[in-house]
Protein backbone atom coordinates (compact mmCIF):
# COMPACT_ATOMS: atom_id res chain seq x y z
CA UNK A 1 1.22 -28.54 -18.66
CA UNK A 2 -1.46 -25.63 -17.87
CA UNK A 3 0.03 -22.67 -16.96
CA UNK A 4 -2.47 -20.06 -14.82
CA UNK A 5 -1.66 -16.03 -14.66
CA UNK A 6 -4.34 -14.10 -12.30
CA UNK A 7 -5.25 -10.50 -12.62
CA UNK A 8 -7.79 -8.24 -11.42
CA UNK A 9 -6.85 -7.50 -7.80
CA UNK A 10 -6.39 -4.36 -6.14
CA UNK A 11 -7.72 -1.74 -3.54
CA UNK A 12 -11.65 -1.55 -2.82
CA UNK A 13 -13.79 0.36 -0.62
CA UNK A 14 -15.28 -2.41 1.67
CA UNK A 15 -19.04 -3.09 0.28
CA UNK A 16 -17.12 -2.71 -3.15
CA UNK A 17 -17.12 -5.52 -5.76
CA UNK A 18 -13.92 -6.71 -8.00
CA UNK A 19 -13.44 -9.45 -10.72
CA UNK A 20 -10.43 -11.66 -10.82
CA UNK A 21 -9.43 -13.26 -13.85
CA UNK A 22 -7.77 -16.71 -14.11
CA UNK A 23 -6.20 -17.04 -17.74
CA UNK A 24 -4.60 -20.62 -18.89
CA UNK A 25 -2.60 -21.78 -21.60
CA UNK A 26 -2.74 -25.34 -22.97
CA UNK A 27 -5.45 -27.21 -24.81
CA UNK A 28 -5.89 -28.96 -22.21
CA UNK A 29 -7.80 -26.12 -20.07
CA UNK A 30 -11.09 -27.38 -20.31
CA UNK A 31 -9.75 -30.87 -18.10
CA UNK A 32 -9.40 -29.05 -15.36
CA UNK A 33 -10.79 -28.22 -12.58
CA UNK A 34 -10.33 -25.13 -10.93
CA UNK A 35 -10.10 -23.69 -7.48
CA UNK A 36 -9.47 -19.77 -6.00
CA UNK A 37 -7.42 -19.95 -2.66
CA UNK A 38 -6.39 -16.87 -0.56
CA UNK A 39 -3.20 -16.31 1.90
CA UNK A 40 -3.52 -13.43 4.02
CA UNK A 41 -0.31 -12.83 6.54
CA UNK A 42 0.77 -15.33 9.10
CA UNK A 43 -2.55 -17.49 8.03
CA UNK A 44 -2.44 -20.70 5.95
CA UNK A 45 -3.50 -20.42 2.76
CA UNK A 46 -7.36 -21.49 2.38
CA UNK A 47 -9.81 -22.29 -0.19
CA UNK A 48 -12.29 -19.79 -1.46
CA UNK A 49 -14.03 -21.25 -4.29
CA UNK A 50 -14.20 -24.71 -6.47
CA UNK A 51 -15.02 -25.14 -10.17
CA UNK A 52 -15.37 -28.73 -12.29
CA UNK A 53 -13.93 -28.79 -15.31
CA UNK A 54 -17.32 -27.84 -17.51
CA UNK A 55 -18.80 -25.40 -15.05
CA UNK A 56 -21.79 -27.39 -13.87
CA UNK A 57 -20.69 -28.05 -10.29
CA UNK A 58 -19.15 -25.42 -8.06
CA UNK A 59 -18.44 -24.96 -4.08
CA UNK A 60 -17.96 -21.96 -1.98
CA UNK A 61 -15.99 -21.85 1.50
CA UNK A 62 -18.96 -20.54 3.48
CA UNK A 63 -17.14 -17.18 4.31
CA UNK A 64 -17.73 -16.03 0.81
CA UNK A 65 -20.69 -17.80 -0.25
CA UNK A 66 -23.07 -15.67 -1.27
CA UNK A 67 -20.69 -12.63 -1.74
CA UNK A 68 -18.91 -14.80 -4.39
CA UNK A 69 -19.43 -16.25 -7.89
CA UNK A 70 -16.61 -18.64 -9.75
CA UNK A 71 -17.33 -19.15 -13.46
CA UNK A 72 -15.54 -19.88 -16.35
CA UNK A 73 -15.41 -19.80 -20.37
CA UNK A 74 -13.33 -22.35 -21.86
CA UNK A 75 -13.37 -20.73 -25.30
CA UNK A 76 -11.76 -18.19 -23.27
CA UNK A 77 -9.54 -20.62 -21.28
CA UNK A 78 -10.35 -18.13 -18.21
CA UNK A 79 -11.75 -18.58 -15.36
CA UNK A 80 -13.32 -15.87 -13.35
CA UNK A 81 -14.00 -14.74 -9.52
CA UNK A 82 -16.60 -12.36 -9.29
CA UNK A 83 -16.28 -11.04 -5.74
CA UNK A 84 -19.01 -8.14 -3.92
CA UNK A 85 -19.94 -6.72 -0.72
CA UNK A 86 -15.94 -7.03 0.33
CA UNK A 87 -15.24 -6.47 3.30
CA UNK A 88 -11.70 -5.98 5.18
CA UNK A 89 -11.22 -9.97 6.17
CA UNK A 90 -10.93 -10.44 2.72
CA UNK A 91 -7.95 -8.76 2.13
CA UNK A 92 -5.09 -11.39 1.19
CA UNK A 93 -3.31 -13.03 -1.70
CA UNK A 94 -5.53 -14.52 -4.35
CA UNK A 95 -4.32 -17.55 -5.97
CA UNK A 96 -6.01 -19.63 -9.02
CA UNK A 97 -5.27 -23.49 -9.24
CA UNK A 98 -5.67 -25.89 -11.17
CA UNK A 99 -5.75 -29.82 -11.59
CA UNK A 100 -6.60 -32.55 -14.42
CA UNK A 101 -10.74 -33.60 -13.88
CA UNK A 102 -9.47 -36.85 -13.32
CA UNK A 103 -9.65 -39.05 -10.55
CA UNK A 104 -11.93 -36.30 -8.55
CA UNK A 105 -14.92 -34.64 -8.66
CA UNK A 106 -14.48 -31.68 -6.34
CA UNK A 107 -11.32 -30.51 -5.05
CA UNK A 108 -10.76 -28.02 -2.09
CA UNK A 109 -7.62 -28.88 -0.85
CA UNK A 110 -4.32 -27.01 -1.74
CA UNK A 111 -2.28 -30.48 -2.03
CA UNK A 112 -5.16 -31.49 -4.66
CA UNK A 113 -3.70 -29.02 -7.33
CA UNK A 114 -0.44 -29.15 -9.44
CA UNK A 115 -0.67 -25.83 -11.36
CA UNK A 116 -0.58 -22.53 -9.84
CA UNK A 117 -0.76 -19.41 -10.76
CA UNK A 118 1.57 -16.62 -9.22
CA UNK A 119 -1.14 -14.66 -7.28
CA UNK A 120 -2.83 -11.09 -6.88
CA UNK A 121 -3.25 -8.75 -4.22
CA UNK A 122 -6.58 -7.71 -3.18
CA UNK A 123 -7.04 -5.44 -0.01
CA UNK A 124 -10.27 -3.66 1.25
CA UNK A 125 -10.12 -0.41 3.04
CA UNK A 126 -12.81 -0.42 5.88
């Protein structure tokens, strides 16, 4: 079983960029696909970003697309979140997920991921 651990959040400036990391263990890593949610309070959590499990097909939620960039280095077993021009909306939870390659080809759902990771904060100050 894949275990995820994000980093990177924290406090911006809005217009400010920030990088979040998505770091697995397991051999199994490069399997997966991989997705970036966000909670912010009292709101369900929603998805942000979608990666397949050798980075040639990805999807963006169209509040973030073009701000955003998912990518990922197996060797690495990370997965990344390159995030600019932040603004205030985007302040919430950040959570990485994860689920075996098989059986889909994109997934954007939360109930289409078994692993998660435990989440970091990222706020913007307007």
């Amino acid at each position: 079983q894949v275990q995820l651990v994000e980093s990177g959040g924290g406090l911006v400036q809005a217009g400010g960029s920030l990088r979040l990391s998505c770091a697995a263990s397991g051999r199994t890593f490069s399997s997966y696909h991989v997705g970036w949610f966000r909670q912010a309070p009292g709101k369900e959590r929603e998805f942000i970003a979608f990666i397949n499990w050798n980075g040639g097909t990805t999807k963006y939620d169209d509040s973030v697309k073009g701000r955003f960039t998912i990518s990922r280095d197996n060797a690495k077993n990370t997965v990344y979140l390159q995030m600019n021009s932040l603004k205030p909306e985007d302040t919430a939870v950040y959570y990485c997920a994860g689920r075996l390659s098989w059986g889909a080809v994109v997934a954007i759902t939360p109930a289409e991921y078994v692993t998660w990771g435990q989440g970091t904060q990222v706020t913007v100050s307007s």
